[in-house]
Structure formats: structure tokens, C-alpha cells
C-alpha atoms as a PDB file:
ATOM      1  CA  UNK A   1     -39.525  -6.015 -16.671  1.00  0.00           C
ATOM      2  CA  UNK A   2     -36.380  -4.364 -17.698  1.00  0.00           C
ATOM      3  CA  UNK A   3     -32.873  -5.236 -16.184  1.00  0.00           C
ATOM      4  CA  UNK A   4     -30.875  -1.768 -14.266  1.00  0.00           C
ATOM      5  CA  UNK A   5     -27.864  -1.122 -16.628  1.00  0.00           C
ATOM      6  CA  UNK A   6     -25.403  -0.638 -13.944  1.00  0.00           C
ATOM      7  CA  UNK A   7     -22.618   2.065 -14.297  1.00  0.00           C
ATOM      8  CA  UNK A   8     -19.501   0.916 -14.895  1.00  0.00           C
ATOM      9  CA  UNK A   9     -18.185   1.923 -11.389  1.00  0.00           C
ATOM     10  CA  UNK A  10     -20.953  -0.386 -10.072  1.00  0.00           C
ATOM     11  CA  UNK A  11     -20.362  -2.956 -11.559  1.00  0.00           C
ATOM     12  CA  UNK A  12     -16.694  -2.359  -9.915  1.00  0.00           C
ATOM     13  CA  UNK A  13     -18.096  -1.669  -7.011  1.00  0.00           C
ATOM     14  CA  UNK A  14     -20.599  -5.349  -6.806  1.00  0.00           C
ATOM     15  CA  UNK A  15     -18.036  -7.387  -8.347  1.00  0.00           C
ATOM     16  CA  UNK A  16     -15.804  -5.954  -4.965  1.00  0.00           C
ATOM     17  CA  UNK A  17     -18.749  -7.243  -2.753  1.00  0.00           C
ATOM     18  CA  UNK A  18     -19.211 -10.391  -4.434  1.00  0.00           C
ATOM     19  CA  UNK A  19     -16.857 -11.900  -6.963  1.00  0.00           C
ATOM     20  CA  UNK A  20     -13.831 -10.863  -4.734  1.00  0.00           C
ATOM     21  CA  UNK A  21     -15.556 -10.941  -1.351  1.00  0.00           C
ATOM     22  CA  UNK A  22     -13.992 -13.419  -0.003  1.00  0.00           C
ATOM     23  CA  UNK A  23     -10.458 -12.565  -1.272  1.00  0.00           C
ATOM     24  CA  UNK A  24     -10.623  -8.923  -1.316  1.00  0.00           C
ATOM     25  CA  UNK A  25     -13.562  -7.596   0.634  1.00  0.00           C
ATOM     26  CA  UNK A  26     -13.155 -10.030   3.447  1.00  0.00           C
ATOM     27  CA  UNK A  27      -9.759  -9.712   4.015  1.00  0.00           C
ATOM     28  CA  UNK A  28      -9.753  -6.147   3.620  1.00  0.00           C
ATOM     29  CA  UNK A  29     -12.263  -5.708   6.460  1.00  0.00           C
ATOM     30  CA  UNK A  30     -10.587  -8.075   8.785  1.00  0.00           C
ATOM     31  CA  UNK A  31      -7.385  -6.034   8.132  1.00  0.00           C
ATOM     32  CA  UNK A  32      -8.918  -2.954   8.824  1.00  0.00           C
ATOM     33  CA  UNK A  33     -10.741  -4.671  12.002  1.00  0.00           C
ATOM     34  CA  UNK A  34      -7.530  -7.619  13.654  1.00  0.00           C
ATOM     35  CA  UNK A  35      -5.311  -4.562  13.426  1.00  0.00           C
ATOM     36  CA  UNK A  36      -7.797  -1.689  14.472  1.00  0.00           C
ATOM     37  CA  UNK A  37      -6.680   0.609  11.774  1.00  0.00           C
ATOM     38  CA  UNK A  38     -10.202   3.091  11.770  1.00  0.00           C
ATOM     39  CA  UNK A  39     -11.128   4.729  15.085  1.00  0.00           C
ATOM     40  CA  UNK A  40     -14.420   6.559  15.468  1.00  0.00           C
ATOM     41  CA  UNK A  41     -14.301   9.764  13.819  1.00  0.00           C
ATOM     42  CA  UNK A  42     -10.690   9.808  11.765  1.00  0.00           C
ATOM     43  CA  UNK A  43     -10.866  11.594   8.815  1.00  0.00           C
ATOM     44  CA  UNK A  44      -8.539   9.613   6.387  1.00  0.00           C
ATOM     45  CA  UNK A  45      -6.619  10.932   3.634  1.00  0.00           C
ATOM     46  CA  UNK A  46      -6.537   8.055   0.971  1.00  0.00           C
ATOM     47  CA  UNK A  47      -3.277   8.351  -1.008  1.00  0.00           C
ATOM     48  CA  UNK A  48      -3.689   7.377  -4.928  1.00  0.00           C
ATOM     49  CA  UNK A  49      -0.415   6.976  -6.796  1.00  0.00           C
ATOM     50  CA  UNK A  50      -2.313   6.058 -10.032  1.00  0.00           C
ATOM     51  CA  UNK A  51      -1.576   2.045  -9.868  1.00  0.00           C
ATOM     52  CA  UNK A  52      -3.640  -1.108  -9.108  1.00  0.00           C
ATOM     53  CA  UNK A  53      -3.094  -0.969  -5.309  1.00  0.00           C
ATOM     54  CA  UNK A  54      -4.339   2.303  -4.270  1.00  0.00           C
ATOM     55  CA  UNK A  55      -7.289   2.415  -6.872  1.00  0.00           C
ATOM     56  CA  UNK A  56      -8.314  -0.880  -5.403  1.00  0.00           C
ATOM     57  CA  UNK A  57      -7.716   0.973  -2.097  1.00  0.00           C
ATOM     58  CA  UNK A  58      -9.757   3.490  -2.245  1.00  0.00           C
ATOM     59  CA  UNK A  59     -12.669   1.807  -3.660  1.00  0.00           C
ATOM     60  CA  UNK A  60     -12.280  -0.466  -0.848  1.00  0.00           C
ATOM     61  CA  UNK A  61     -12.700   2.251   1.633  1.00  0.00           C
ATOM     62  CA  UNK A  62     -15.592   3.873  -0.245  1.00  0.00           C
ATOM     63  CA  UNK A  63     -17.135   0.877  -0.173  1.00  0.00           C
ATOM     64  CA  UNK A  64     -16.682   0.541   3.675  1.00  0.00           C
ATOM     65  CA  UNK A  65     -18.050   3.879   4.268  1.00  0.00           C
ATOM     66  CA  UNK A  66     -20.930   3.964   2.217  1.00  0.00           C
ATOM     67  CA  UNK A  67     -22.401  -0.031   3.425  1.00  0.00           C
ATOM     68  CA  UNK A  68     -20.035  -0.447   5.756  1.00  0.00           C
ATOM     69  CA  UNK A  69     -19.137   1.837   9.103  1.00  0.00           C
ATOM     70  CA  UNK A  70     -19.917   5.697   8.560  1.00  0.00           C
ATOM     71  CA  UNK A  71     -18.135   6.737  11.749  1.00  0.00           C
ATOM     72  CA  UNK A  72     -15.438   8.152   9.254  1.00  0.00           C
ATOM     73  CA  UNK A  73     -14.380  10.756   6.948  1.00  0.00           C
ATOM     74  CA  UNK A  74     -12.719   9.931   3.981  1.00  0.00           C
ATOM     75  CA  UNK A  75     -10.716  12.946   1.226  1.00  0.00           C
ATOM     76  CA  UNK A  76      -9.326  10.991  -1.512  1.00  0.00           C
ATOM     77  CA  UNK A  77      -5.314  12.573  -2.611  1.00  0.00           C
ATOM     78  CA  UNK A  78      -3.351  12.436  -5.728  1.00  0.00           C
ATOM     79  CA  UNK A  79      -0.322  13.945  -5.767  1.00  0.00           C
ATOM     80  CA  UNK A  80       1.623  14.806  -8.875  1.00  0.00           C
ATOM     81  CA  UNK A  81       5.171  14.595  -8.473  1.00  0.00           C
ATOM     82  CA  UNK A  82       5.807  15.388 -11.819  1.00  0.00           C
ATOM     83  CA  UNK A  83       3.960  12.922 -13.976  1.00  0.00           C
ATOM     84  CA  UNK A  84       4.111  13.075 -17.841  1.00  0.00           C
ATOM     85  CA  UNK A  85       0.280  14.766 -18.903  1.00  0.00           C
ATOM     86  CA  UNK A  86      -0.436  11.145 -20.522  1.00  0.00           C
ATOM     87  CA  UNK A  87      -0.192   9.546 -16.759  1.00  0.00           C
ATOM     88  CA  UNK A  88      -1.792  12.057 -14.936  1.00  0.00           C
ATOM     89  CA  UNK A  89      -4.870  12.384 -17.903  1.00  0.00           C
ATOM     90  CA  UNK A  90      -4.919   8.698 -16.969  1.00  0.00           C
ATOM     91  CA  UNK A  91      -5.237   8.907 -13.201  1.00  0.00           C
ATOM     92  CA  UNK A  92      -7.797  11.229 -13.632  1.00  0.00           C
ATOM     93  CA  UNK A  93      -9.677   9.223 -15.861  1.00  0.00           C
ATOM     94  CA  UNK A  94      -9.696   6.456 -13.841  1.00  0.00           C
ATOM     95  CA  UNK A  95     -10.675   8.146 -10.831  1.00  0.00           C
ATOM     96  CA  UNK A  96     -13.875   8.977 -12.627  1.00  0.00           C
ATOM     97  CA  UNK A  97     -14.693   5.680 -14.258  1.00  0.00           C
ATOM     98  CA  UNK A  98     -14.749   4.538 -11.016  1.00  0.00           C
ATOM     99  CA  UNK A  99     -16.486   7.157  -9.349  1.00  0.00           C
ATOM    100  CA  UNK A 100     -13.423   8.135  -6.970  1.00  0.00           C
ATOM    101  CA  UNK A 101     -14.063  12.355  -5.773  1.00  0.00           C
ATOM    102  CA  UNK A 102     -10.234  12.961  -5.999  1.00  0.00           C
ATOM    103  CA  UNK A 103      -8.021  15.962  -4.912  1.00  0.00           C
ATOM    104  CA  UNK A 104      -4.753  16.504  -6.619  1.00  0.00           C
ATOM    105  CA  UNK A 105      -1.929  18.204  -5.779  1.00  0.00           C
ATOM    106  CA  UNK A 106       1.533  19.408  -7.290  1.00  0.00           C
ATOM    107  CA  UNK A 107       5.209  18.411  -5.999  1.00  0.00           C
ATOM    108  CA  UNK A 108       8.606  18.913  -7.181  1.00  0.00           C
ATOM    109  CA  UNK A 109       9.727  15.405  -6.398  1.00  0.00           C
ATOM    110  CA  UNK A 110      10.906  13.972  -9.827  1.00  0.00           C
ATOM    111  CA  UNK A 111      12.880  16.992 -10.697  1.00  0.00           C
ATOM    112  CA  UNK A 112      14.366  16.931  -7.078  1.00  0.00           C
ATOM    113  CA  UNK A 113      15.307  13.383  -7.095  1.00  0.00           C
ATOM    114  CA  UNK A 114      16.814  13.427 -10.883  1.00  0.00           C
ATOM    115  CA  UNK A 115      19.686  14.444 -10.536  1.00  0.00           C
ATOM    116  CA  UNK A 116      20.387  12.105  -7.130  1.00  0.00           C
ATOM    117  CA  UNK A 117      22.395   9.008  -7.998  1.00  0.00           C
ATOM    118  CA  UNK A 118      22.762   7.155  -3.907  1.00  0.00           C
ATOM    119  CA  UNK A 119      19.746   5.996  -2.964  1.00  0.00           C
ATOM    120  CA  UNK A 120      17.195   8.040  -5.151  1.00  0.00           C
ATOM    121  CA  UNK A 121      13.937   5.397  -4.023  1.00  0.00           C
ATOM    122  CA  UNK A 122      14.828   5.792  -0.110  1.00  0.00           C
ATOM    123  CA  UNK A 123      14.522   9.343  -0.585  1.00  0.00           C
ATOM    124  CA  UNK A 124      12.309   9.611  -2.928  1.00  0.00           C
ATOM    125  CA  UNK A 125      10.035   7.736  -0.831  1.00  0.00           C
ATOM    126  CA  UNK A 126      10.574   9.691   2.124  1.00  0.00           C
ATOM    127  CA  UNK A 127       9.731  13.026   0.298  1.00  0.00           C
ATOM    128  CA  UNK A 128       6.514  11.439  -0.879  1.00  0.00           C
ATOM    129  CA  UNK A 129       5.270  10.514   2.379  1.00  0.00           C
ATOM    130  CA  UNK A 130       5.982  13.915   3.757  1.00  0.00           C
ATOM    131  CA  UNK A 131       3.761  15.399   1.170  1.00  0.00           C
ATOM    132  CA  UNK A 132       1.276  13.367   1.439  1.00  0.00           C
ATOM    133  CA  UNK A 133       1.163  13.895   5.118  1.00  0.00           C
ATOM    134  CA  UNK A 134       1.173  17.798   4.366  1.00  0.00           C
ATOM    135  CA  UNK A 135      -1.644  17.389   2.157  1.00  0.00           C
ATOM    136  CA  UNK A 136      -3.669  15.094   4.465  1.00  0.00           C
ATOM    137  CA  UNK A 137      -2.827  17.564   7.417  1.00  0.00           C
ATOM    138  CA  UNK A 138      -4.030  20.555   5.853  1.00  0.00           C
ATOM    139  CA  UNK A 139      -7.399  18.864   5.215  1.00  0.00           C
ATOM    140  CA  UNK A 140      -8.301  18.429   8.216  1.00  0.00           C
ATOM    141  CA  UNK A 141      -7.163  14.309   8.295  1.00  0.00           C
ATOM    142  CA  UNK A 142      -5.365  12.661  11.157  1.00  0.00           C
ATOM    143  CA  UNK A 143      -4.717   9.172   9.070  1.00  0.00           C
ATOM    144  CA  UNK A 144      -3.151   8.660   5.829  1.00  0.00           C
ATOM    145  CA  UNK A 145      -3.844   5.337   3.864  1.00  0.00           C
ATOM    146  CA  UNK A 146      -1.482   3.654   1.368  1.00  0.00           C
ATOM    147  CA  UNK A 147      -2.034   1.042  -1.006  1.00  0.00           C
ATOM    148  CA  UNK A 148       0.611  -1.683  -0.202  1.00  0.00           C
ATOM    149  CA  UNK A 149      -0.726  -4.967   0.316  1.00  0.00           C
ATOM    150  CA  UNK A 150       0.462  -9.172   1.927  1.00  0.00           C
ATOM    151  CA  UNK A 151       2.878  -9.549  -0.939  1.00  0.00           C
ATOM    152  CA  UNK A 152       4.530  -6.226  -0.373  1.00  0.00           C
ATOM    153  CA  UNK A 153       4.700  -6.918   3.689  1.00  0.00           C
ATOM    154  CA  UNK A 154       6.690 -10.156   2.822  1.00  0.00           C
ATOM    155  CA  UNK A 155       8.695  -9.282   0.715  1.00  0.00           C
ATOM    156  CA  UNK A 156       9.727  -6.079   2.987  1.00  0.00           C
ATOM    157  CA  UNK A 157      10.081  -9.118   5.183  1.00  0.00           C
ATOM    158  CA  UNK A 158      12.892 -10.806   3.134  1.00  0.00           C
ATOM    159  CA  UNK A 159      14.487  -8.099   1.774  1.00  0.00           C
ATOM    160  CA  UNK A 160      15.361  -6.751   5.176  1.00  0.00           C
ATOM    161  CA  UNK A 161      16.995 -10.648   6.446  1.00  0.00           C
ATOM    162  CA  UNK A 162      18.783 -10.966   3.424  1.00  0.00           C
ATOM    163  CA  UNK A 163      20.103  -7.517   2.746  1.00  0.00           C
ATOM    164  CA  UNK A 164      19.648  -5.845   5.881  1.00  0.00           C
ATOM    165  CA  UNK A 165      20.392  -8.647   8.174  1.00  0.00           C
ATOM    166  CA  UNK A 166      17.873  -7.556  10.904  1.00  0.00           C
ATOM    167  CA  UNK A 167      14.517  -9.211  11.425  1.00  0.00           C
ATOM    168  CA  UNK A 168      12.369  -6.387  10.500  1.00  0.00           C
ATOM    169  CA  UNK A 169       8.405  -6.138   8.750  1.00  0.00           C
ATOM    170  CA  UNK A 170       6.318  -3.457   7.153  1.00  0.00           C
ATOM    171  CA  UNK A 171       3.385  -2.421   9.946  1.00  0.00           C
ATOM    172  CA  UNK A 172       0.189  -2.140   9.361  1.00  0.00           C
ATOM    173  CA  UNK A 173       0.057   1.568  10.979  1.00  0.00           C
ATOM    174  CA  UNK A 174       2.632   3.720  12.280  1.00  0.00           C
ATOM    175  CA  UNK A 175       2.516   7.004  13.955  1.00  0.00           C
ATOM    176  CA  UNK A 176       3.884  10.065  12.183  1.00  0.00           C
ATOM    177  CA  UNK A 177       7.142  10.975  13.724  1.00  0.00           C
ATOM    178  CA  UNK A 178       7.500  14.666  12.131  1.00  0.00           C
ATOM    179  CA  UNK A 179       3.632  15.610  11.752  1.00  0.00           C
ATOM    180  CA  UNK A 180       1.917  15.842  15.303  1.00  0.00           C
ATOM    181  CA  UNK A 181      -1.010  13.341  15.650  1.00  0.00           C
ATOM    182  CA  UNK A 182      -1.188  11.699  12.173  1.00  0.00           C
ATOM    183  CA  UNK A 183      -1.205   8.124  11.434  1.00  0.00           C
ATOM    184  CA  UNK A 184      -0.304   5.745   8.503  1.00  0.00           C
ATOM    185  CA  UNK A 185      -2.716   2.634   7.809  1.00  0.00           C
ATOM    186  CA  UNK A 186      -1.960   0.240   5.400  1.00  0.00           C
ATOM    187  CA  UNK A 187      -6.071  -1.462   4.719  1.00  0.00           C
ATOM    188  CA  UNK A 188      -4.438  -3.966   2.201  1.00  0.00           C
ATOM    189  CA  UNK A 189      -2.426  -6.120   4.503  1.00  0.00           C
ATOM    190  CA  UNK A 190      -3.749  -9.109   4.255  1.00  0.00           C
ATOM    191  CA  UNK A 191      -4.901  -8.595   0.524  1.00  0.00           C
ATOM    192  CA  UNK A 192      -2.883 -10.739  -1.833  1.00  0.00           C
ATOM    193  CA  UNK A 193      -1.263  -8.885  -4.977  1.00  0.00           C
ATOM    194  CA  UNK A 194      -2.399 -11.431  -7.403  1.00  0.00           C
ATOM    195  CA  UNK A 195      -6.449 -11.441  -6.251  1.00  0.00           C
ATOM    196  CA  UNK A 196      -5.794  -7.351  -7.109  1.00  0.00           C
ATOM    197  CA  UNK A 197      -4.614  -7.991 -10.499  1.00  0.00           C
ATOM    198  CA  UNK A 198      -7.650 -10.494 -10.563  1.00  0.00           C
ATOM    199  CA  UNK A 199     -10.419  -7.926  -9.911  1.00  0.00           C
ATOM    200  CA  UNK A 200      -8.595  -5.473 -12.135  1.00  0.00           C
ATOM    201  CA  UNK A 201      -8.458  -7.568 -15.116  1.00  0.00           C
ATOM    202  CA  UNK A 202     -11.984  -8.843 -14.062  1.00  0.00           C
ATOM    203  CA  UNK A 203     -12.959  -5.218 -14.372  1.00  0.00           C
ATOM    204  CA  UNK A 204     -11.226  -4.220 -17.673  1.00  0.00           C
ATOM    205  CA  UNK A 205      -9.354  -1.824 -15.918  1.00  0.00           C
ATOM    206  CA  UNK A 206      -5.630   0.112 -17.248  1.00  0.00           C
ATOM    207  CA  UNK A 207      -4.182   1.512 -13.817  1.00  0.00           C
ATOM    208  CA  UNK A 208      -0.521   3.314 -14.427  1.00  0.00           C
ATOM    209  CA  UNK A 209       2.049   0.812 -14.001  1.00  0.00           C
ATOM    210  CA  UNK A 210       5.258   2.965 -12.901  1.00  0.00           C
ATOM    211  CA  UNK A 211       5.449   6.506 -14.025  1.00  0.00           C
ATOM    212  CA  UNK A 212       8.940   6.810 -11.754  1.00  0.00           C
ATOM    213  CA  UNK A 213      12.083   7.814 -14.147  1.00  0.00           C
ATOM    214  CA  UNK A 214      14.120   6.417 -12.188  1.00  0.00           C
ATOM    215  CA  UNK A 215      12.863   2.938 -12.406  1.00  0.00           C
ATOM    216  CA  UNK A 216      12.885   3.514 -16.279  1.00  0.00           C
ATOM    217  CA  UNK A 217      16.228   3.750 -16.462  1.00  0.00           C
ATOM    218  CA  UNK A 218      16.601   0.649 -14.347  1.00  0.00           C
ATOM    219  CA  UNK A 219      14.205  -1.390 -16.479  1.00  0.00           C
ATOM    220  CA  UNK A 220      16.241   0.097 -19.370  1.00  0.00           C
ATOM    221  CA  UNK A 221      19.819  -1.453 -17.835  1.00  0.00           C
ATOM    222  CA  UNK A 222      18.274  -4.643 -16.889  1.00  0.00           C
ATOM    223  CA  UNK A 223      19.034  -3.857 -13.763  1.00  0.00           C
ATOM    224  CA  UNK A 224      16.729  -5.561 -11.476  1.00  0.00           C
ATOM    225  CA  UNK A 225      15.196  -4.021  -8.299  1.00  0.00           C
ATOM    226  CA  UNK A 226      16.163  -5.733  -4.416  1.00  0.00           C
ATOM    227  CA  UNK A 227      11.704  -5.698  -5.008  1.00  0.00           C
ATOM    228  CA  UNK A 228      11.736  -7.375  -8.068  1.00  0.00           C
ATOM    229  CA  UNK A 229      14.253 -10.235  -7.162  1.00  0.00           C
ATOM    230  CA  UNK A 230      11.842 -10.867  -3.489  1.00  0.00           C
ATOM    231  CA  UNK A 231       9.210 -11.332  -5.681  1.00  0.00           C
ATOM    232  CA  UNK A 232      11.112 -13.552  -7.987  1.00  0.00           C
ATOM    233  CA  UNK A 233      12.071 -15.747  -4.703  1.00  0.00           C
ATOM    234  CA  UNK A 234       8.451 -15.654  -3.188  1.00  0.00           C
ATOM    235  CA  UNK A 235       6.914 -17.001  -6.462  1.00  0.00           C
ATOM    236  CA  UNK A 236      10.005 -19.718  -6.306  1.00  0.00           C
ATOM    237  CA  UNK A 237       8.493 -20.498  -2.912  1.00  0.00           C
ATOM    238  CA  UNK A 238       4.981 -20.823  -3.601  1.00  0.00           C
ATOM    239  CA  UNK A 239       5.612 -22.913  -6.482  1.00  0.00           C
ATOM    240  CA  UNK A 240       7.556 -25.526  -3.366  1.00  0.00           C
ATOM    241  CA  UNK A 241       4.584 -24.824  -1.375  1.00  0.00           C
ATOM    242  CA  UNK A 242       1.471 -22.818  -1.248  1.00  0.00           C
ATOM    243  CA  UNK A 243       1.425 -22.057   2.512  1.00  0.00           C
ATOM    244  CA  UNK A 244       5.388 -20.795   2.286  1.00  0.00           C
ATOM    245  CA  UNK A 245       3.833 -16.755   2.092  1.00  0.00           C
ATOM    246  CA  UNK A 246       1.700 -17.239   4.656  1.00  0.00           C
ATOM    247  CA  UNK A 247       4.129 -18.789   6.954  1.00  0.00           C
ATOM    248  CA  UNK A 248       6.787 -15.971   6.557  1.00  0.00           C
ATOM    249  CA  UNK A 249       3.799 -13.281   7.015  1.00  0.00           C
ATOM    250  CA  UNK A 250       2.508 -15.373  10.386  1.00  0.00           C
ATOM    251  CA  UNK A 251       6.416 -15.557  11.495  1.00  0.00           C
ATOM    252  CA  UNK A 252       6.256 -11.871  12.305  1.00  0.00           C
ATOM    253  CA  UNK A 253       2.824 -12.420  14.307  1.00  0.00           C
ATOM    254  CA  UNK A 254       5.102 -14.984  16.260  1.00  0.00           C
ATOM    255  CA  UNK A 255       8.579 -14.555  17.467  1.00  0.00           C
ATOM    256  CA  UNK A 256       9.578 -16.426  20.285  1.00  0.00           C
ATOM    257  CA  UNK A 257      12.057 -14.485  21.754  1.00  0.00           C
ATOM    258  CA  UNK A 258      13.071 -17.266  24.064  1.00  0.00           C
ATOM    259  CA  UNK A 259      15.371 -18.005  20.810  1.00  0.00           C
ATOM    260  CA  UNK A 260      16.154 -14.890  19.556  1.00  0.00           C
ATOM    261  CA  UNK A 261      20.158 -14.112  19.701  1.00  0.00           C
ATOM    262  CA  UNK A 262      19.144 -10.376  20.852  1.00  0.00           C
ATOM    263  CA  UNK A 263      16.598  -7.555  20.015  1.00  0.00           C
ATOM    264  CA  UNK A 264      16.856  -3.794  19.109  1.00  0.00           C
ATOM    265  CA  UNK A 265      14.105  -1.103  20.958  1.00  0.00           C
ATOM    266  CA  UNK A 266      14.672   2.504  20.575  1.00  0.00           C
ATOM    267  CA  UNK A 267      17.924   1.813  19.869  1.00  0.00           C
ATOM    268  CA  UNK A 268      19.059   0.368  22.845  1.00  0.00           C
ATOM    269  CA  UNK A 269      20.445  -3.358  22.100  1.00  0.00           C
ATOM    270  CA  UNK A 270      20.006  -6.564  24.351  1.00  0.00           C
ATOM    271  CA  UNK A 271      21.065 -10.079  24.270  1.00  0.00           C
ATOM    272  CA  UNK A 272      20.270 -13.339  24.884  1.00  0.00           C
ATOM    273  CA  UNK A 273      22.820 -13.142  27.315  1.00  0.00           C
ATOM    274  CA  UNK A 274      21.407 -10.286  29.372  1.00  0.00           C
ATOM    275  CA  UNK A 275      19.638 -12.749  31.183  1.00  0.00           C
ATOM    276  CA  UNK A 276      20.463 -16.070  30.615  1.00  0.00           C
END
């Protein structure tokens, strides 16, 4: 009896269910499920920027939907904020190895941010997210998902004790404050970074790494990212002790404000003192 070839994007899809169930799948679920990121009927905009994260992403969520829960919609958005034709030929290509039904879109982002020399990533980052929320808006969605993942919560983690000196994490949703009734979820919170280069290198896959000019001409001065040097210090930790990332990421499930100097709530400050 002859063997089923399997497709390439099943054989992405099994090894997701079984090779990297227990550090993908799993996790991904109980994300989705400890932080009750999918209601019953949100339609969900998955957001691919071309890399690892939110390819892995949105496979994840395809999966979900298709042996999962189907009490969701999902539309799956690219948008091109003025990628070289190589990049976006190789989103696109991707997208249909892996049998991903995207929807692109256009944005003037790179040519708008250019020419801005203070704090080009900040805003950068918030003109992406208000496209993306556009996009997701005029489909119909009331969620949009984004790729970033437990290494990139810790490190936000860090990054904001050490340089912003405030005790601050990256959430695994957040309500929309300029688009009425829409929703960011984050699926990959608990997923580790390195188990996603895992399955892609499993997979024999070639995701875009950074298409951003910006960070080009960082690379380019030697200049290393506030990013870059957290995940410097976080593989310094894990090399003193395995369970350091997981303590930092649990320390934000567990504040005991009992010895907290003083907390910040829509804006208004309080102290220890307040009531002491």
C-alpha cells in the first residue's frame, strides 16, 4: 500500500501538532486559553510582518480553527510598508508554501519614518499598529493578533526596569484606545523564541529577517539595539540558570504590593505611605 506524500504545508502543519506539541502547540493553546484571548465569535485579523513569529502565528491559529475551536473567524493581513519587491516576493511565497490565504495591503510608513531621526521605532511602531487596526476594522474584525512571543515579554520586562525605571510588562491583550471595540492578542506568550527557530529550521523554512531601513543602518554602525542588548543579558542569565526567564516572566504574575514603594493607575500615583 502506498504512503500519502504530504504537501509541504502539511508536513508544517503535523510537525506543529506533534514534533513541537508540547513546546509550541501546547503552550500556544494554554496562552490563548489562561489568558482568554478568543471569545465566541471574534473575527481576528492575524498580522504577518514576513518573519518567524507571525508565520508561526498564523499557522498556529489555522491550526486552532480548523482541529481546534471553530467559534472564530480568522482574515490573515500583510501590510507593506514599503518593502523592497525581493521581501515582499518572499512573504508571498511563503504564505503559499504554507498554505496561509493572505490579504495585503499598501502603507507609506518607511518613506514617512526616513527622514525621522528621534525615536523613528516608537513611531514607527505606533503607525504600524494603527494600520493594521484600519485594515482589521474594515474587514469586519474586532481582534488583531501579533506575533511576539515569552522572550519578547521579558525582555520588554527588563528593558523597561533598567531604562525606564518603572516596573512595567508587555500584555497579552489590550483594548484599542483610538479604534472603538477592537482588541490586540498576543497567542505567542508563553511560546519561547528559540522552540520557533526550532520548528522553522525543522521545517526548512527562510522567513524575512528585518526588512526595516532603519535597523540597517544600525546594524551598519554597530550600534546595538536596547532589544538586542536584553537579549544579550537574558541568554547571560540562562546560561547562570535555566529557570532565571521564567522567574522574571512569573514576577509579573506576582507582585506583592505589600512591598512595593508605590504604584501608577491612570495616572494617578500612590505610595506606600498612603496607608501605612
Amino acid at each position: 500500500m502506498n504512503k500519502k506524500v504530504l504537501t509541504k504545508a502539511q508536513q508544517i502543519e503535523r510537525s506543529l501538532i506533534t514534533t513541537y506539541k508540547k513546546n509550541i502547540w501546547s503552550k500556544f493553546v494554554k496562552g490563548i486559553n489562561e489568558y482568554q484571548l478568543i471569545s465566541d465569535g471574534d473575527k481576528i485579523a492575524v498580522c504577518i510582518s514576513g518573519g518567524k513569529d507571525s508565520f508561526v502565528l498564523a499557522k498556529c491559529m489555522q491550526e486552532l480553527l480548523k482541529h481546534g475551536r471553530s467559534n472564530f473567524e480568522l482574515e490573515f493581513i500583510v501590510m507593506d510598508p514599503g518593502y523592497n519587491v525581493k521581501n515582499r516576493e518572499l512573504i508571498m511565497a511563503n504564505a503559499e508554501l504554507m498554505d496561509i490565504p493572505i490579504k495585503v495591503f499598501n502603507s507609506p510608513i518607511f518613506s514617512v519614518v526616513a527622514d525621522v531621526t528621534e525615536s523613528p521605532c516608537y513611531l514607527c511602531a505606533r503607525m504600524r499598529r494603527g494600520y493594521l487596526y484600519k485594515a482589521a476594522q474594515d474587514l469586519g474584525c474586532n481582534k488583531i493578533a501579533l506575533g511576539h512571543h515569552f522572550d519578547d515579554v521579558i525582555e520588554t520586562t527588563l528593558m523597561n526596569m533598567l531604562y525606564s525605571g518603572e516596573i512595567k510588562t508587555m500584555m497579552p491583550k489590550l483594548k484599542s484606545l483610538n479604534f472603538d471595540r477592537m482588541e490586540l492578542i498576543r497567542p505567542l506568550y508563553m511560546v519561547k523564541e528559540k522552540d520557533i527557530i526550532a520548528f522553522r529550521n525543522y521545517n526548512e523554512l527562510n522567513f524575512l529577517q528585518c526588512a526595516c531601513l532603519m535597523t540597517e543602518r544600525i546594524a551598519t554602525n554597530n550600534v546595538d539595539s536596547k532589544r538586542q542588548e536584553m537579549k544579550q543579558l537574558i541568554k547571560n542569565f540562562r546560561a547562570i540558570n535555566e529557570h532565571i526567564d521564567m522567574n522574571i516572566f512569573q514576577s509579573m504574575h506576582n507582585i506583592n504590593l505589600e512591598t512595593v514603594l508605590g504604584t501608577r493607575k491612570g495616572g494617578a500615583l500612590s505610595s506606600f505611605l498612603d496607608s501605612y
